[in-house]
Structure formats: C-alpha cells, structure tokens
C-alpha atoms as a PDB file:
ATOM      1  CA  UNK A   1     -22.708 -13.036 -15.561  1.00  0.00           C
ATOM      2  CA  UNK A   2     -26.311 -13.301 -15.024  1.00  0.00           C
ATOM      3  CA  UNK A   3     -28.184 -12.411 -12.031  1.00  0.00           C
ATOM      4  CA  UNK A   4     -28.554 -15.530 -10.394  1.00  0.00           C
ATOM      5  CA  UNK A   5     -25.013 -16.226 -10.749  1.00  0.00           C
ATOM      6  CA  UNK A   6     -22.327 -15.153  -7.973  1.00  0.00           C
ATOM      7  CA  UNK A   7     -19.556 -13.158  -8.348  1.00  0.00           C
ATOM      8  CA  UNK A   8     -15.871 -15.072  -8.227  1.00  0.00           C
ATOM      9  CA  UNK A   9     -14.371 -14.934  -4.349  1.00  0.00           C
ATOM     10  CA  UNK A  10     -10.870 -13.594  -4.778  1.00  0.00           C
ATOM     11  CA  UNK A  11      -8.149 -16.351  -2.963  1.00  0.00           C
ATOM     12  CA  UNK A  12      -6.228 -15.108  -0.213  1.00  0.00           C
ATOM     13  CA  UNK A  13      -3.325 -14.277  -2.226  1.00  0.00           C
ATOM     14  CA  UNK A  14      -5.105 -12.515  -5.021  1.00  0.00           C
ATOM     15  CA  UNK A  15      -6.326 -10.006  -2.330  1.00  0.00           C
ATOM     16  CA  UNK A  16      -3.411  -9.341  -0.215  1.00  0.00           C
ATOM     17  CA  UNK A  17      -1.291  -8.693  -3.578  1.00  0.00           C
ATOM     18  CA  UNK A  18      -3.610  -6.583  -4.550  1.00  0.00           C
ATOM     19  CA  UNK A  19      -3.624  -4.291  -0.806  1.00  0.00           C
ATOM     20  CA  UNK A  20       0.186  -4.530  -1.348  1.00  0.00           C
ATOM     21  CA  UNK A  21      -0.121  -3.035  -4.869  1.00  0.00           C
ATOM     22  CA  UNK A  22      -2.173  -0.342  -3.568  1.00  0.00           C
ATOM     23  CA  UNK A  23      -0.298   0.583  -0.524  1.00  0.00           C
ATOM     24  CA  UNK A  24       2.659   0.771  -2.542  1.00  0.00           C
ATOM     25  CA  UNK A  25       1.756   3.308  -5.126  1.00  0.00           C
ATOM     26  CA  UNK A  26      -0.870   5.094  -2.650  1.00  0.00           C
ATOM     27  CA  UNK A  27       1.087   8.173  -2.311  1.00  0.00           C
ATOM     28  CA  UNK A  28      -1.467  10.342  -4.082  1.00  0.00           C
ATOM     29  CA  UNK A  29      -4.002   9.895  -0.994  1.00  0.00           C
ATOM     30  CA  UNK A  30      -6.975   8.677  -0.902  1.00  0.00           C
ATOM     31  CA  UNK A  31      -7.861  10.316  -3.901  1.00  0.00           C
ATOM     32  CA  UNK A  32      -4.979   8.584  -5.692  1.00  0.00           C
ATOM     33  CA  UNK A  33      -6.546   4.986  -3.830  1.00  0.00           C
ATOM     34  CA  UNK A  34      -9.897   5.209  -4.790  1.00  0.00           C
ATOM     35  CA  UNK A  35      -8.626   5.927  -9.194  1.00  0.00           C
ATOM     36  CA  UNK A  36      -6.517   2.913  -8.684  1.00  0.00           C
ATOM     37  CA  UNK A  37      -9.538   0.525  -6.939  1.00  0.00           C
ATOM     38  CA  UNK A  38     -11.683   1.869  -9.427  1.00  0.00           C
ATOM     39  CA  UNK A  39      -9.618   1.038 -12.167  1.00  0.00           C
ATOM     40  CA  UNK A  40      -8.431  -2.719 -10.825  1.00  0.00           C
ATOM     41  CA  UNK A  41     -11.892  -3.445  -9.657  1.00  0.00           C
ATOM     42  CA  UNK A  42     -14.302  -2.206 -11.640  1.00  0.00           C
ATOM     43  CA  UNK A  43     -12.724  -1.876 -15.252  1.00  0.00           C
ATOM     44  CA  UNK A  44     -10.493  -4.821 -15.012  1.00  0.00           C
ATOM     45  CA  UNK A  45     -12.228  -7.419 -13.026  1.00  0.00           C
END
C-alpha cells in the first residue's frame, strides 16, 4: 500500500466477528486483549 492509498474498511460482519472472537477468549485481561488485537490487526491484516 502506498501512501496515497487508503486502508480497506472492514464490513460490518468482519468487525463484529472479530469483537466476538475477542470477547470470547479475553479471559487473560486486558493484557491478554491487547496480544490478541495486536496479533489479528497488526501482523495479520
């Protein structure tokens, strides 16, 4: 992706499976939360 270009708006659907994912398996705290939006966010996507 270059500069000028704009990042990719996640549908409706990709985001709330993805708050589902993460309340699911958030029992490490917030801690725990911000490893697995790290990971999903930034590494993956």
């Amino acid at each position: 992706m270059t500069a000028t270009e704009r990042p990719q708006t996640p549908t409706f659907r990709e985001a709330f499976k993805f708050w589902l994912k993460l309340g699911f398996i958030s029992f490490g705290g917030p801690a725990g939360q911000i490893a697995v939006m790290h990971q999903e966010l930034v590494d993956t996507h």
